[in-house]
Protein backbone atom coordinates (compact mmCIF):
# COMPACT_ATOMS: atom_id res chain seq x y z
CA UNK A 1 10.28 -32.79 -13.63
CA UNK A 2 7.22 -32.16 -11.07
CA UNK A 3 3.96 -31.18 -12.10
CA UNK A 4 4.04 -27.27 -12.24
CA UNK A 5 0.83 -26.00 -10.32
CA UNK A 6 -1.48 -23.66 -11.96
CA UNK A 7 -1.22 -20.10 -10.74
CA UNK A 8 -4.49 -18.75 -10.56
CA UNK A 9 -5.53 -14.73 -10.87
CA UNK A 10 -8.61 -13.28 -9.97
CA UNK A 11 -9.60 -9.94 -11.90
CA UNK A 12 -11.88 -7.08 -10.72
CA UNK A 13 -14.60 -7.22 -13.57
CA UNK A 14 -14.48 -4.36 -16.22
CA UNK A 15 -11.77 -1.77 -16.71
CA UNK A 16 -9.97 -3.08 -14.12
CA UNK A 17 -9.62 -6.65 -15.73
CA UNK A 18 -9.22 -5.22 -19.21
CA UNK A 19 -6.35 -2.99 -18.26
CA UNK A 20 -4.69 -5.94 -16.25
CA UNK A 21 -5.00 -8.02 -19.10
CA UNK A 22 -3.65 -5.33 -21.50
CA UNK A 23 -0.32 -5.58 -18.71
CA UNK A 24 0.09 -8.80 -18.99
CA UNK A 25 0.38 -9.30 -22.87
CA UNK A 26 3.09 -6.77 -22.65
CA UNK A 27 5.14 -9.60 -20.82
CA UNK A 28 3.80 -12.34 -23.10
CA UNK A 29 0.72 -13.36 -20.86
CA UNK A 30 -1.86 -13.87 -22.89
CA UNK A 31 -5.80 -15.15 -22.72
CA UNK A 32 -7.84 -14.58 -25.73
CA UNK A 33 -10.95 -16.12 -24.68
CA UNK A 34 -11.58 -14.09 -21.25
CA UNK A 35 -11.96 -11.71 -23.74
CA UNK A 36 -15.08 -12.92 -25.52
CA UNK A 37 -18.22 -11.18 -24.65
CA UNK A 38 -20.39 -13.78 -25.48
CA UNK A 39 -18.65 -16.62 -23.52
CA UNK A 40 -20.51 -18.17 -20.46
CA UNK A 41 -17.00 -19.54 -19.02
CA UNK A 42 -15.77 -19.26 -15.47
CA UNK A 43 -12.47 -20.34 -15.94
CA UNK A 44 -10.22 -19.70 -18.50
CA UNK A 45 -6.71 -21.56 -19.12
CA UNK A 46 -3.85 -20.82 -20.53
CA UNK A 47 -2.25 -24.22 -20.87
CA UNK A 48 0.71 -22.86 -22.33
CA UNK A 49 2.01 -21.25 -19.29
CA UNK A 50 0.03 -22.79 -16.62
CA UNK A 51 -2.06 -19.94 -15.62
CA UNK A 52 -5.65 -19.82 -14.82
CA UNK A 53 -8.15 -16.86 -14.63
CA UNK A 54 -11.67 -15.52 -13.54
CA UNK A 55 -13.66 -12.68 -13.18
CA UNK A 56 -15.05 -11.86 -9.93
CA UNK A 57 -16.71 -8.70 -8.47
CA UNK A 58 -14.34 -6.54 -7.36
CA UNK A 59 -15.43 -6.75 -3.06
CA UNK A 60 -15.34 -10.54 -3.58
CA UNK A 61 -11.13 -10.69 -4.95
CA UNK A 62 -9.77 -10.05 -1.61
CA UNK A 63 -12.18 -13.09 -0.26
CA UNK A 64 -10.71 -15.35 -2.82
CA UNK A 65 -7.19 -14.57 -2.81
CA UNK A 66 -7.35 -14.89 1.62
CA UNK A 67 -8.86 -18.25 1.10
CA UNK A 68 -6.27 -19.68 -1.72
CA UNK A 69 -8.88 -20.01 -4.07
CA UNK A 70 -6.55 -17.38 -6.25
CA UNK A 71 -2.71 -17.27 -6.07
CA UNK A 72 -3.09 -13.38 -7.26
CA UNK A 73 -5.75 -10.80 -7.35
CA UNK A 74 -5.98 -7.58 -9.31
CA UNK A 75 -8.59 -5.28 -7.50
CA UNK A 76 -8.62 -1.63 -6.43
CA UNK A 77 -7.17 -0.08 -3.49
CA UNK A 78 -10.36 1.48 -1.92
CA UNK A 79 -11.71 -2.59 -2.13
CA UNK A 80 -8.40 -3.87 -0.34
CA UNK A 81 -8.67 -1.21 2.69
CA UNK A 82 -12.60 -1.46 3.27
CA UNK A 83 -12.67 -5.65 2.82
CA UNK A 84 -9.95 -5.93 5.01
CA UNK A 85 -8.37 -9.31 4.10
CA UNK A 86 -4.99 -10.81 5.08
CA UNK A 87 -3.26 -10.92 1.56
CA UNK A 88 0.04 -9.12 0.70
CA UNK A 89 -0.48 -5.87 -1.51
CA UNK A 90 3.12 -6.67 -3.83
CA UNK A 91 2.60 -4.36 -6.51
CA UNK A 92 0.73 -0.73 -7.42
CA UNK A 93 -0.26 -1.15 -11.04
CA UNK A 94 -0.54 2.85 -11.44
CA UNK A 95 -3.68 2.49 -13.53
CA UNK A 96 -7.39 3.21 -11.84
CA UNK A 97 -6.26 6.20 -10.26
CA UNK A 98 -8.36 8.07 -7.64
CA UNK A 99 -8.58 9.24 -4.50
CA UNK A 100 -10.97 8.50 -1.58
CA UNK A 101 -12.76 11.94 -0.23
CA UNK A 102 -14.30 13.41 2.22
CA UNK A 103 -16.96 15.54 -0.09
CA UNK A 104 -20.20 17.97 0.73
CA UNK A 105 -21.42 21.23 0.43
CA UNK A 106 -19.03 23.85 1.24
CA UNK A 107 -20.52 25.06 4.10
CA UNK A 108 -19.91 21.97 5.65
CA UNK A 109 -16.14 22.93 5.78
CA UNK A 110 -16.57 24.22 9.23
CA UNK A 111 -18.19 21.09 10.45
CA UNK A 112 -15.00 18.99 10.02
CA UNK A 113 -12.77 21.94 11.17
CA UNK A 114 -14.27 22.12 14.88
CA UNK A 115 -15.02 18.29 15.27
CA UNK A 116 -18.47 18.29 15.61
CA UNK A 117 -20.37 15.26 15.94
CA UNK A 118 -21.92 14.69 12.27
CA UNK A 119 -23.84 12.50 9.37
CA UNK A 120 -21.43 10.62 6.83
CA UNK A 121 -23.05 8.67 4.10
CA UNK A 122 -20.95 5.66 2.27
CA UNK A 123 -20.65 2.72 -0.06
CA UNK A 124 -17.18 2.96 2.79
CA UNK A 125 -18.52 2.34 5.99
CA UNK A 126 -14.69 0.63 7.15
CA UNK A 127 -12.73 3.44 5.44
CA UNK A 128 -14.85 6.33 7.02
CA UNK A 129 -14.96 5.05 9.96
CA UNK A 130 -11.15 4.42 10.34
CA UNK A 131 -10.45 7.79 9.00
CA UNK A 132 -12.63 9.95 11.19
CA UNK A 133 -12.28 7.74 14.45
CA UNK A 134 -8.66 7.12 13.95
CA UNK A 135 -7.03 9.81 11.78
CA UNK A 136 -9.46 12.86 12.64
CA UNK A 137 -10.41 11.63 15.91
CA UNK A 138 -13.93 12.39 14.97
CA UNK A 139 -17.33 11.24 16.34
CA UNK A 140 -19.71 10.82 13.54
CA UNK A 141 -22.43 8.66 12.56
CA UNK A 142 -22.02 6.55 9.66
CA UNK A 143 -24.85 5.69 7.04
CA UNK A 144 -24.03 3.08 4.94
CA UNK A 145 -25.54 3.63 1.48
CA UNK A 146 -25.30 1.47 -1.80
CA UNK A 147 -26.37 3.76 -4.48
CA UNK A 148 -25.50 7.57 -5.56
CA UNK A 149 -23.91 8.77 -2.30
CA UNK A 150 -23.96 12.00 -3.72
CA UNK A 151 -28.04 12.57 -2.99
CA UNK A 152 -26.93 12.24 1.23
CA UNK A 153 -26.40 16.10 1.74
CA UNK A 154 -28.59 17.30 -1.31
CA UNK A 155 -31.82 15.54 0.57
CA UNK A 156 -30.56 16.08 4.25
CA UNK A 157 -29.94 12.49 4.94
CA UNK A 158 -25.92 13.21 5.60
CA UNK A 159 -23.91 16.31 6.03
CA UNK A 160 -20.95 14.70 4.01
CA UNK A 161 -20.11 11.51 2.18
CA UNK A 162 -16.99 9.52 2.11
CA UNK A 163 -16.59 8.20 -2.22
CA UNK A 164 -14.10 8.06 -5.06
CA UNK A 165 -13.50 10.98 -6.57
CA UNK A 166 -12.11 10.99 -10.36
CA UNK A 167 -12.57 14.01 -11.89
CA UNK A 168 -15.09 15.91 -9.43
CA UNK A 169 -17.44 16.35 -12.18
CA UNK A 170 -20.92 14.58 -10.79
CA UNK A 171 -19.53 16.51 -7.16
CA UNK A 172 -19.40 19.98 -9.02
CA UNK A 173 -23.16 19.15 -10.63
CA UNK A 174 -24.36 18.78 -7.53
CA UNK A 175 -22.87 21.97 -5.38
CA UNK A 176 -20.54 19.08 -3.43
CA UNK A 177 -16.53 19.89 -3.25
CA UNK A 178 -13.80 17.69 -1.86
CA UNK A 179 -13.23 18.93 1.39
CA UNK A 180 -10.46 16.49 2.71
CA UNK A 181 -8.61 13.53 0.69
CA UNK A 182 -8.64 10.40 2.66
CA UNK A 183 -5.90 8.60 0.28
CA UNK A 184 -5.09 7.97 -2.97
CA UNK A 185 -6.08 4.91 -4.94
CA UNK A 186 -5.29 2.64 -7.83
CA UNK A 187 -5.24 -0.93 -8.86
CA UNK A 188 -2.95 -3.49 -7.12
CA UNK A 189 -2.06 -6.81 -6.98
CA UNK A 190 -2.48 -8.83 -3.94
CA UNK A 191 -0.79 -12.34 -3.13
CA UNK A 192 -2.07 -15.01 -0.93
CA UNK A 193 0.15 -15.48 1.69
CA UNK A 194 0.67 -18.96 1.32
CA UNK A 195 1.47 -18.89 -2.27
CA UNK A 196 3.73 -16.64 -1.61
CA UNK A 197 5.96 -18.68 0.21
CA UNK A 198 4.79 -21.77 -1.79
CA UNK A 199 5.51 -20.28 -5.73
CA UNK A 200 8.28 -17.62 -4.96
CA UNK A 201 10.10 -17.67 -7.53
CA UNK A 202 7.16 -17.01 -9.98
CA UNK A 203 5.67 -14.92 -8.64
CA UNK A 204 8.75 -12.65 -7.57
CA UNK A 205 9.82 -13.25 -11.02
CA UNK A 206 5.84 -12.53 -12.60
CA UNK A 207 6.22 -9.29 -10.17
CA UNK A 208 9.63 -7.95 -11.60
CA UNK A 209 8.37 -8.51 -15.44
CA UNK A 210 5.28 -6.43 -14.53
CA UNK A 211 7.58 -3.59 -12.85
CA UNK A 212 9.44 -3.36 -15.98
CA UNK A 213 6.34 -2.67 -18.10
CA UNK A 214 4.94 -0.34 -15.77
């Protein structure tokens, strides 16, 4: 029999990885010590089924899945549209839902209505852009921003912002509503495209265990 390769996974840190995790041991996939808050490991391996796993920021999945160095990537939608790397998105995993907004003050409802050239603030700067130059066929000028995109229109930096919205809470504290949805968002999983081709069969079969569960 050949030596099986390892399939490797890289998970969003945080919820994201948790809830993947919590997925997996529903079809028997199991790694205890990723688990452990304490541990300084990169890499952990189960043996068992010849899997390996690591935590990586959620921008930097995409990277790492494009290059080979993971087989399979969990990571959010909004990360997979505004990194913009050549995986295949195989699977929705329904959990991390959101949607990606166009949000402000209300008054800036009119702005957006008669195309008027205007200030959008985002941690998005890819997804706004596409979305107001092709889908709105908007001119605007895009401010990238790292922190609370929310303070944009409260301080006059922005007249909107392009950001996840969950529950519209922090939006409503602030005066902001949504005033357009961009699209909706949740986790997915991603395959490289040579692995793909390379480990088919498990991962088509990996795939149709996690549908099941889902």
């Amino acid at each position: 029999m050949s030596e099986e390769k390892y399939l490797t996974f890289a998970l969003g840190k945080g919820r994201l990885a948790n809830k993947t995790l919590d997925l997996c041991e529903k079809i028997g996939i199991t790694c205890e010590e990723i688990r452990d808050k304490e541990t300084r490991k990169l890499i952990f391996v189960n043996e068992e089924l010849k899997l390996k796993f690591f935590l990586a920021k959620g921008p930097d999945v995409p990277t790492y899945v494009e290059y080979g160095a993971a087989d399979i990537g969990v990571v959010g939608k909004d990360t997979i549209l505004e990194e913009g790397r050549r995986a295949y998105e195989v699977l929705d995993l329904g959990f991390g839902k959101c949607r990606m907004c166009v949000c402000g003050p209300e008054s800036a409802r009119d702005l957006l209505l008669h195309h008027e050239m205007i200030r959008v603030a985002t941690k998005y700067p890819v997804i706004a852009k596409d979305y107001f130059y092709n889908v709105k066929h908007q001119t605007v000028d895009i401010i990238k921003l790292n922190g609370s995109v929310e303070l944009g229109p409260i301080v006059g930096l922005s007249d909107v912002i392009v950001d996840i919205v969950e529950t519209g809470s922090t939006l409503k504290e602030n005066g902001l509503v949504v005033l357009e949805e961009i699209c909706p968002l949740s986790a997915r999983m991603i395959v490289n495209q040579v692995s793909m081709q390379m480990e088919s069969k498990r991962i088509n079969d990996l795939i149709g265990r996690l549908k099941e569960v889902l």
